[in-house]
C-alpha atoms as a PDB file:
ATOM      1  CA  UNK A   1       0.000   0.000   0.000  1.00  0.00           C
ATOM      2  CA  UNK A   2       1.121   3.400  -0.976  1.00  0.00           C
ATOM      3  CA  UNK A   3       1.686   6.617   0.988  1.00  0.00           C
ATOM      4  CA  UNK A   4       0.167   9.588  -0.009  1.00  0.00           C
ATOM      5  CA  UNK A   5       1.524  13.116   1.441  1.00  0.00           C
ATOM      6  CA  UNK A   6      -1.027  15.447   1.531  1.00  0.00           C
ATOM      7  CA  UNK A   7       0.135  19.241   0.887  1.00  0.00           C
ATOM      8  CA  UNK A   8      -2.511  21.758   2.348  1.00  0.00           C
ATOM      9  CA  UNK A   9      -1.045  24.601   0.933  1.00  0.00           C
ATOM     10  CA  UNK A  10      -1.064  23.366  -2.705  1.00  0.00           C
ATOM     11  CA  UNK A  11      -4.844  22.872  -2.048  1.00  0.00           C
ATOM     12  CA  UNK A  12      -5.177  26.443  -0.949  1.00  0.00           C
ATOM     13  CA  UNK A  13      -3.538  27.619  -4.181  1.00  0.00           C
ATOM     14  CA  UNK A  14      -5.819  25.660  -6.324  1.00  0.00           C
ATOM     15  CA  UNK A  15      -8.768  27.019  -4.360  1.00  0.00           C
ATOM     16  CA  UNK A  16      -7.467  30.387  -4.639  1.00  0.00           C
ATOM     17  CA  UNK A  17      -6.493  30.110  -8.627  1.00  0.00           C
ATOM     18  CA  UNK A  18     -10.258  28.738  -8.872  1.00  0.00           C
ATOM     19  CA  UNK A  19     -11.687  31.831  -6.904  1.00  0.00           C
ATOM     20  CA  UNK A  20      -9.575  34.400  -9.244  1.00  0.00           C
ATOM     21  CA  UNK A  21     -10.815  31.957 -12.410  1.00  0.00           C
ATOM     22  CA  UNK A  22     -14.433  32.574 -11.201  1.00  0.00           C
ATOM     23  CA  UNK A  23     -13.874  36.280 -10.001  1.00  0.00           C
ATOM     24  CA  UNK A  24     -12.582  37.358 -13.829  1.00  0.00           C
ATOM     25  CA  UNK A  25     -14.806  35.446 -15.881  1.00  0.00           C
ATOM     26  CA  UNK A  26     -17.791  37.488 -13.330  1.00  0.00           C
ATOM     27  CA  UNK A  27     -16.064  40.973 -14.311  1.00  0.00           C
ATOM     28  CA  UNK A  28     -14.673  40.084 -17.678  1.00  0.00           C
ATOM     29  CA  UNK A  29     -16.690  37.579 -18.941  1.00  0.00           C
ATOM     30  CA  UNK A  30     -20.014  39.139 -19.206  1.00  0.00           C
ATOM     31  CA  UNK A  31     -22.397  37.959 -21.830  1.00  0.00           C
ATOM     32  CA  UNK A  32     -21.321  40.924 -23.920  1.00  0.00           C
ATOM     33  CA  UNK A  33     -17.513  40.614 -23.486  1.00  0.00           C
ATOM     34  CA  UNK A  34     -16.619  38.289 -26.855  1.00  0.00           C
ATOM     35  CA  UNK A  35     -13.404  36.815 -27.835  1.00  0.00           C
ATOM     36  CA  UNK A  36     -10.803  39.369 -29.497  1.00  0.00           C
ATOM     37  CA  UNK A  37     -12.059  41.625 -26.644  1.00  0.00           C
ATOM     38  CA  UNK A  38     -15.060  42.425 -28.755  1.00  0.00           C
ATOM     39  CA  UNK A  39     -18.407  42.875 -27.371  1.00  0.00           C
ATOM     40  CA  UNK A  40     -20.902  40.541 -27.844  1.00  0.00           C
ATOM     41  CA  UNK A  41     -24.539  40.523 -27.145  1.00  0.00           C
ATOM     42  CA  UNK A  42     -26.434  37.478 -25.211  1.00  0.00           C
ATOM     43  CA  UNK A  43     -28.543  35.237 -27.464  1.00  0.00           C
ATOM     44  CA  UNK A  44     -30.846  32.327 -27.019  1.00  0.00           C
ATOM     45  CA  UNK A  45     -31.700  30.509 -30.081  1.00  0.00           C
ATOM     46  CA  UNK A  46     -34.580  28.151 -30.617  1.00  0.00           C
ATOM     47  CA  UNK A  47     -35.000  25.154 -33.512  1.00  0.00           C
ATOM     48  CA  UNK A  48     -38.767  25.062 -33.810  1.00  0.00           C
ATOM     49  CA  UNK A  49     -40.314  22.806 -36.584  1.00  0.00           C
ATOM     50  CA  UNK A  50     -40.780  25.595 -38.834  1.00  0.00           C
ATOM     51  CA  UNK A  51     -37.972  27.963 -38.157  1.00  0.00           C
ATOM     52  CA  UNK A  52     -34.897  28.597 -36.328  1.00  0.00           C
ATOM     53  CA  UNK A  53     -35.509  32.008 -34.263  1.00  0.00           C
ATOM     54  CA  UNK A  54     -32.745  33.962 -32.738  1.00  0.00           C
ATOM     55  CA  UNK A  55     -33.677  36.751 -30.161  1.00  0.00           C
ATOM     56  CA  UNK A  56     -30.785  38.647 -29.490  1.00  0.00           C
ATOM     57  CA  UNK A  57     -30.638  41.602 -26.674  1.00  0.00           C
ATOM     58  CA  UNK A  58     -29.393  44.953 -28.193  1.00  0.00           C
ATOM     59  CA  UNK A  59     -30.422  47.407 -25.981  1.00  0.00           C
ATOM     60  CA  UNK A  60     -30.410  51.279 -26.531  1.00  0.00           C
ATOM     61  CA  UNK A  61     -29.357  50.101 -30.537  1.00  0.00           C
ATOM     62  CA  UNK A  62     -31.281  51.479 -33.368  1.00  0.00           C
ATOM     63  CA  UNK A  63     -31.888  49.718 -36.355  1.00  0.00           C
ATOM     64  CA  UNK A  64     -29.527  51.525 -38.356  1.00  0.00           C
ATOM     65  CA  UNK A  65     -26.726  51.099 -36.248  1.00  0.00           C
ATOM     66  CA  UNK A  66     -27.399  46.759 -36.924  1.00  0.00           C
ATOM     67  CA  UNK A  67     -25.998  44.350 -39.913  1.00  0.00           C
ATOM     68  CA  UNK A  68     -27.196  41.472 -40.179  1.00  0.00           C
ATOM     69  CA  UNK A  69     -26.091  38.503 -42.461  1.00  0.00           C
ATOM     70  CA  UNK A  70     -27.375  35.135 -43.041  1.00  0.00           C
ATOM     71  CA  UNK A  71     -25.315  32.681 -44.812  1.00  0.00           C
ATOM     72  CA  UNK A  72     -26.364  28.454 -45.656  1.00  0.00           C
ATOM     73  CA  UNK A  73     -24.365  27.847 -42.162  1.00  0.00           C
ATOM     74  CA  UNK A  74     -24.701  30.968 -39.845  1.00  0.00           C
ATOM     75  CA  UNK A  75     -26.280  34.088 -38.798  1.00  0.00           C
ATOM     76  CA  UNK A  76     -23.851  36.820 -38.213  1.00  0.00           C
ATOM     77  CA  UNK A  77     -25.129  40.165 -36.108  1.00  0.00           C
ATOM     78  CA  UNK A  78     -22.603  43.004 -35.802  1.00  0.00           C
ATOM     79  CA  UNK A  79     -23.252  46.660 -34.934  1.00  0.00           C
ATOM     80  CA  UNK A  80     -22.202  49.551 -33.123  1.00  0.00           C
ATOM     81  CA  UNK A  81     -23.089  51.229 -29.625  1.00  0.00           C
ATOM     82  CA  UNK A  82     -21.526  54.759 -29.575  1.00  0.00           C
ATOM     83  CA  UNK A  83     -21.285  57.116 -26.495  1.00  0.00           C
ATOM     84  CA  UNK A  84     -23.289  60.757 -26.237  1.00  0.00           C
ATOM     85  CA  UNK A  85     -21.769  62.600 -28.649  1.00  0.00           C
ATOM     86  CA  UNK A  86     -22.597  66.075 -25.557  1.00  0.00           C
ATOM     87  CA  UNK A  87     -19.655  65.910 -23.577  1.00  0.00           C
ATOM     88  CA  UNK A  88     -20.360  67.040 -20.330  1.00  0.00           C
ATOM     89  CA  UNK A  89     -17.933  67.398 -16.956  1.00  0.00           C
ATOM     90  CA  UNK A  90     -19.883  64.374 -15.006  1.00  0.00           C
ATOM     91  CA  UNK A  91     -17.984  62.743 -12.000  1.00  0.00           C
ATOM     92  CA  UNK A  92     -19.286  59.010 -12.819  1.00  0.00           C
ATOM     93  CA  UNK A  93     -19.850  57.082  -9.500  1.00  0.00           C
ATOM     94  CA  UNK A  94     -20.030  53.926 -11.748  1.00  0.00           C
ATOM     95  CA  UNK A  95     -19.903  53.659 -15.128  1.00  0.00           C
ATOM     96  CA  UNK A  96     -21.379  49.985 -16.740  1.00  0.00           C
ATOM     97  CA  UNK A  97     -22.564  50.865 -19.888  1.00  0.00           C
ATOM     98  CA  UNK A  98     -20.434  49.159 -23.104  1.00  0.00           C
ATOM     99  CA  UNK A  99     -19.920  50.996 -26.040  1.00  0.00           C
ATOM    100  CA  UNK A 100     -18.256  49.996 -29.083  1.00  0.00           C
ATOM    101  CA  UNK A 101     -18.672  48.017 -31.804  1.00  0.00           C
ATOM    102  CA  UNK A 102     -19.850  44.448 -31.314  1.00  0.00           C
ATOM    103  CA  UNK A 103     -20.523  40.951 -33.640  1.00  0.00           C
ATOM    104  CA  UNK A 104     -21.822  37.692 -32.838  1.00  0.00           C
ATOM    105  CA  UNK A 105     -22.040  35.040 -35.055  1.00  0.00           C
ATOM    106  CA  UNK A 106     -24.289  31.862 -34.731  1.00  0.00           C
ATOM    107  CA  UNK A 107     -23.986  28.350 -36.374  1.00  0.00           C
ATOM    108  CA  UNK A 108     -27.267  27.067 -38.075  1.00  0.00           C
ATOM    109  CA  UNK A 109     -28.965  23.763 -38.940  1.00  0.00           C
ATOM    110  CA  UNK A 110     -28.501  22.377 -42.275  1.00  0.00           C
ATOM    111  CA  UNK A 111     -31.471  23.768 -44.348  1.00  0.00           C
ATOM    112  CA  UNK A 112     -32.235  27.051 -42.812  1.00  0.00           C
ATOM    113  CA  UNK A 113     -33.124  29.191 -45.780  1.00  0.00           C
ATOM    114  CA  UNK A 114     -30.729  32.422 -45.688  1.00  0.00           C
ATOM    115  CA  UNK A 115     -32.872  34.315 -48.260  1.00  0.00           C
ATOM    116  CA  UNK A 116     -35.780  33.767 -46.437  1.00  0.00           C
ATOM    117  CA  UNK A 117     -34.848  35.278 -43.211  1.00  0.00           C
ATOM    118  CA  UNK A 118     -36.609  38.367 -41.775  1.00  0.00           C
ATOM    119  CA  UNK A 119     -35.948  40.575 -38.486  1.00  0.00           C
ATOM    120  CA  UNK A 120     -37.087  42.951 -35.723  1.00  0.00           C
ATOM    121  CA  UNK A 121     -36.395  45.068 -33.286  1.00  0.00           C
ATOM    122  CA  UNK A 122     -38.879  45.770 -30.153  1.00  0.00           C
ATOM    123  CA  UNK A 123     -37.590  46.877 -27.101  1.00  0.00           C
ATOM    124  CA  UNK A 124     -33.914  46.158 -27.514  1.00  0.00           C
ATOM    125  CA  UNK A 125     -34.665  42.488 -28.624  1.00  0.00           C
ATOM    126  CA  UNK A 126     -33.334  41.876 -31.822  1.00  0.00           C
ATOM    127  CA  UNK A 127     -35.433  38.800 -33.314  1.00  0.00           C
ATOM    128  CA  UNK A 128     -34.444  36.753 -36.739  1.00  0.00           C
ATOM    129  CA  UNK A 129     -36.868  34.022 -38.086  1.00  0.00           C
ATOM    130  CA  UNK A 130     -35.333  32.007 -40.671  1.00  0.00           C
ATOM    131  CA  UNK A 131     -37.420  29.599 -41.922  1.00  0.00           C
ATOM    132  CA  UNK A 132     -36.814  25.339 -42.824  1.00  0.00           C
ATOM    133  CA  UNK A 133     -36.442  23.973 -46.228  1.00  0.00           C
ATOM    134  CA  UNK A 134     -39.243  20.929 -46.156  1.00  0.00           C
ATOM    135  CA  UNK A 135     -36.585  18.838 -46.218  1.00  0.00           C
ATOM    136  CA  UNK A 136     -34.948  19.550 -42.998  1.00  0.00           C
ATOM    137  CA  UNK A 137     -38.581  20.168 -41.185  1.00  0.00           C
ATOM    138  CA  UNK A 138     -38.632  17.658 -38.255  1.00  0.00           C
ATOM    139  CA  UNK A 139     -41.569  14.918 -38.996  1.00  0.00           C
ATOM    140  CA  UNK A 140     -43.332  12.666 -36.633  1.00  0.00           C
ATOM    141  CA  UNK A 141     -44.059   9.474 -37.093  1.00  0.00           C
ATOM    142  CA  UNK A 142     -46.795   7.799 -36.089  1.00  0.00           C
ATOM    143  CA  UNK A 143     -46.428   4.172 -34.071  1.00  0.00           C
ATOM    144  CA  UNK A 144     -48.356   1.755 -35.554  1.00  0.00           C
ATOM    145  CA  UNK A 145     -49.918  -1.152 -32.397  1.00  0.00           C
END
């Protein structure tokens, strides 16, 4: 039978590298901090039988300041958030707000129809509908007794 040494301090220093790990990704990591430093806003996507929809929040961005592209294989959203252009002397107790340009892109099912996609914006919710080919519409098949 083997000996094992236990070290409490390396312990601590995993615990603490774990702590900082959790700390950053809470202050650095938000849902709109992408890779490359970019911004990028949260998403939830949902595969229904007819369509794949993609809400995406953009708040306080006008339609103008959005680009969207849909390709055979993903939905790309990219825009721009830009700061009051009135500069005033304002002593900022906290400042959250992001500004900047930001992109997200979003993989999609095999048979999404990119020409058929259409979008909104209500209420900084960004929503894209892009419909199934009939082929890749999910069928159910009855079980026969």
């Amino acid at each position: 039978m083997a000996l094992m040494k236990w070290e409490p301090s390396e312990g601590l220093a995993t615990l603490q590298r774990e702590v900082n790990r959790l700390f950053e990704s809470f202050f650095d990591g938000s849902p709109w901090r992408g890779s490359e430093g970019m911004t990028a806003p949260a998403v939830e996507v949902t595969d229904t039988k007819e369509a794949v929809v993609v809400k995406a929040q953009v708040p306080g961005v006008s339609k103008e300041q959005l680009q969207i592209a849909v390709s055979e294989g993903a939905l790309t959203i990219k825009g721009e958030t830009k700061e009051e252009e009135k500069k005033e002397e304002k002593n900022y107790i906290r400042r959250e707000f992001r500004y900047g340009a930001f992109a997200r892109t979003i993989p999609l099912p095999a048979g999404a129809q990119a020409e058929k996609a259409r979008a909104q914006l209500k209420d900084g919710v960004l929503e894209i509908t892009i419909p199934k080919s009939e082929e890749a519409r999910v069928k159910e098949i009855p079980i026969s007794v």
